[in-house]
Protein backbone atom coordinates (compact mmCIF):
# COMPACT_ATOMS: atom_id res chain seq x y z
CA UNK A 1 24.10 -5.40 13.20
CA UNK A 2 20.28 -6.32 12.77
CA UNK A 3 18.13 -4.48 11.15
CA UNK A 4 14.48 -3.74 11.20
CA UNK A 5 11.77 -2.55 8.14
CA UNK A 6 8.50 -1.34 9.75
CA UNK A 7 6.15 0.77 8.44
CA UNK A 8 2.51 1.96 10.02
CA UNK A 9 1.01 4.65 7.90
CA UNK A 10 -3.14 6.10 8.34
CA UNK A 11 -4.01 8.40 5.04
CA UNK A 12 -6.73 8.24 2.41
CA UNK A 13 -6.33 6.37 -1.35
CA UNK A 14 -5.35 9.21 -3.72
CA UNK A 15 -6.82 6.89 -6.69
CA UNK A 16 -9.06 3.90 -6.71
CA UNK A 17 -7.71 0.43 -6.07
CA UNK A 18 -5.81 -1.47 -9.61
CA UNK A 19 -6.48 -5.26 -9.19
CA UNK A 20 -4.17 -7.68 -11.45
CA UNK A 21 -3.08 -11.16 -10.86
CA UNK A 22 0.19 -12.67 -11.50
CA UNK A 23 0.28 -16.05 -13.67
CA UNK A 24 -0.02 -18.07 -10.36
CA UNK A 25 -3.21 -16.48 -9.66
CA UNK A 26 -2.49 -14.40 -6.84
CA UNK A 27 -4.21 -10.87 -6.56
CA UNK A 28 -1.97 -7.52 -6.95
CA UNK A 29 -3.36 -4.61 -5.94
CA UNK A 30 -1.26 -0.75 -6.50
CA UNK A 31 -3.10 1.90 -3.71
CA UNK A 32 -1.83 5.23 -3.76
CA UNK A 33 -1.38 6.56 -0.27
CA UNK A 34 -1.98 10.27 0.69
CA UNK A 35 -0.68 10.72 4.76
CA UNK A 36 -1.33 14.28 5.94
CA UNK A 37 1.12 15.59 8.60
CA UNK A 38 1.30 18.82 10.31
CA UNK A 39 4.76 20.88 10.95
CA UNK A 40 5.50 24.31 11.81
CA UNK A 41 7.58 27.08 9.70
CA UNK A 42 8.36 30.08 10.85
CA UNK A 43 5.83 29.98 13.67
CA UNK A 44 2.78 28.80 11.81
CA UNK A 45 1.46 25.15 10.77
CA UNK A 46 1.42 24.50 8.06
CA UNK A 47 -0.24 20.61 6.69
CA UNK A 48 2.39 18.67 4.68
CA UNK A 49 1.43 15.87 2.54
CA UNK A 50 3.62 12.63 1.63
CA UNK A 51 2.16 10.15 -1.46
CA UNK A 52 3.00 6.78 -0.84
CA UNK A 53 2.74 3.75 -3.80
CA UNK A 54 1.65 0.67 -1.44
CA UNK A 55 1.73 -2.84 -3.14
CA UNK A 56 -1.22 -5.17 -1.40
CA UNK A 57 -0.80 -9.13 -2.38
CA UNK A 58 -3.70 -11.62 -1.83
CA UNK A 59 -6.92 -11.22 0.10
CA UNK A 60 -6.15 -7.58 1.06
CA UNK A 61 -5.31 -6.83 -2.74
CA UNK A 62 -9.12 -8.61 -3.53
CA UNK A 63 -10.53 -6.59 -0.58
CA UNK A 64 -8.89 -3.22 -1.18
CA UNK A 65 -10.34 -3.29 -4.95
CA UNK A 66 -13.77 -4.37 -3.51
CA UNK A 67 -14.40 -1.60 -1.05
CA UNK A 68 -12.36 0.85 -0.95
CA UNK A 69 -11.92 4.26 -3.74
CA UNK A 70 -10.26 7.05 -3.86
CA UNK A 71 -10.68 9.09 -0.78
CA UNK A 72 -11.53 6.05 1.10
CA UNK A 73 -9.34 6.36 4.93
CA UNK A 74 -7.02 3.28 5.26
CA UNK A 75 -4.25 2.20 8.19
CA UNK A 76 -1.83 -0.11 6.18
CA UNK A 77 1.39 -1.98 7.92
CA UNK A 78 3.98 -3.26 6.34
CA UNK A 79 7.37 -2.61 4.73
CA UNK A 80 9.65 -0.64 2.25
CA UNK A 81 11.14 -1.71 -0.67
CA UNK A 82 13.18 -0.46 -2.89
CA UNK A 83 12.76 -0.86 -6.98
CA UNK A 84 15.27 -0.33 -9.08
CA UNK A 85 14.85 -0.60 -12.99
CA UNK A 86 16.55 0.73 -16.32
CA UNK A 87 14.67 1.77 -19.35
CA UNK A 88 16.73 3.08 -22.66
CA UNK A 89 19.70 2.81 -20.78
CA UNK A 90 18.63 5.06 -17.94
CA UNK A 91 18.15 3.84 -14.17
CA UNK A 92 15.28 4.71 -12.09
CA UNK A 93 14.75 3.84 -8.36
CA UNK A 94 11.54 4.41 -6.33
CA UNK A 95 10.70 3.61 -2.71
CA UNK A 96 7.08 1.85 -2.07
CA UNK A 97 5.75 -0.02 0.77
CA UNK A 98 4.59 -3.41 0.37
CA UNK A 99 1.54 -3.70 2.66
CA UNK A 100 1.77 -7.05 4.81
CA UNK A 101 -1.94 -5.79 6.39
CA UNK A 102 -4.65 -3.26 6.02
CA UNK A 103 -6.98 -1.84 8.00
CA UNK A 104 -10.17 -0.31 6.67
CA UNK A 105 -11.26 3.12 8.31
CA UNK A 106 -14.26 5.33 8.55
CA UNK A 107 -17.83 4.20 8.57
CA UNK A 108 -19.76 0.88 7.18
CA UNK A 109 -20.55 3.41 4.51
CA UNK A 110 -17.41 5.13 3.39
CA UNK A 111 -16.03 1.58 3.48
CA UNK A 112 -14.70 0.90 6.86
CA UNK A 113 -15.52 -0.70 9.67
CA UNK A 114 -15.69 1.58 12.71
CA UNK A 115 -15.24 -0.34 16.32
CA UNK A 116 -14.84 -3.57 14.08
CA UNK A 117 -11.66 -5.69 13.49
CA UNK A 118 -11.57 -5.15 9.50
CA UNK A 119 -7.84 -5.74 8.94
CA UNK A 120 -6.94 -7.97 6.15
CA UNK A 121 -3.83 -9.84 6.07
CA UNK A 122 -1.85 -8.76 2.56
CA UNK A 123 -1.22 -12.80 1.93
CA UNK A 124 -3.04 -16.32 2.21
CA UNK A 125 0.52 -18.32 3.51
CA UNK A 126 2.01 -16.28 0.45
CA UNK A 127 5.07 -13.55 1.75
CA UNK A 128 7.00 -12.25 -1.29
CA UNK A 129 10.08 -11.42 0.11
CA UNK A 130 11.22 -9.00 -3.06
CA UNK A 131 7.87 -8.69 -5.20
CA UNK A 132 6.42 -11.94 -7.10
CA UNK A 133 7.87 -15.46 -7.39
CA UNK A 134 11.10 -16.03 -9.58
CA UNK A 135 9.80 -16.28 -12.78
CA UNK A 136 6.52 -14.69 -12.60
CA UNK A 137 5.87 -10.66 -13.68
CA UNK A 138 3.71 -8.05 -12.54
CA UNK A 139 1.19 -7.56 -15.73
CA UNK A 140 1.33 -3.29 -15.07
């Protein structure tokens, strides 16, 4: 059976952009991701909010940290992923989204681009399929 990983979420950065780069060089960025949504219970609506951890490689990690901050409105695409790691002999999963484009929202002066095609591919010919090259580590 195939399968298919899509993700298209539009929310504002609940932090400001953290810029690393792995020993090859390439830019790392971690956004946090606040999507609103609006659902009713027991006949009123109510506004629900979901925080998302987005990893952005490349020129979109190097743009993100440029202009945008917290509160900034983004549109990312891209995928989930799921990390799993054990510390003291405990195991601890989380779900993220590793963002294969962003979009920049909002006006020239809250740091989008309005009307204007300001989406930034997350890689430069560089797709990691499950986080960084063997070998290399995240430095965070």
């Amino acid at each position: 059976m195939a399968s298919f990983n899509r993700v298209i979420l539009v929310g504002n950065l609940t932090r400001d952009p953290e810029l690393r780069h792995i020993p090859s060089g390439t830019a790392v960025s971690e956004i946090g991701l606040a999507v609103n949504d609006r659902v009713k219970r027991n006949n009123e609506w109510v506004d629900e909010t979901t925080f998302v951890d987005v990893t952005l490689w490349a020129r979109a990690a190097e743009v993100a940290s440029e202009y945008l901050s917290k509160g900034s409105p983004v549109l990312i695409e891209g995928r989930l992923k799921l990390d799993r790691w054990e510390k003291d002999g405990q195991k601890f999963s989380k779900l993220k989204v590793i963002g294969e484009r962003m979009q920049m929202l909002g006006s020239r002066s809250s740091g989008g681009g309005q009307g204007q095609d300001d989406s930034y591919p997350a890689d430069d010919n560089f797709v990691p399929a499950g986080g960084p090259p063997e070998g290399s580590e995240i430095p965070f």
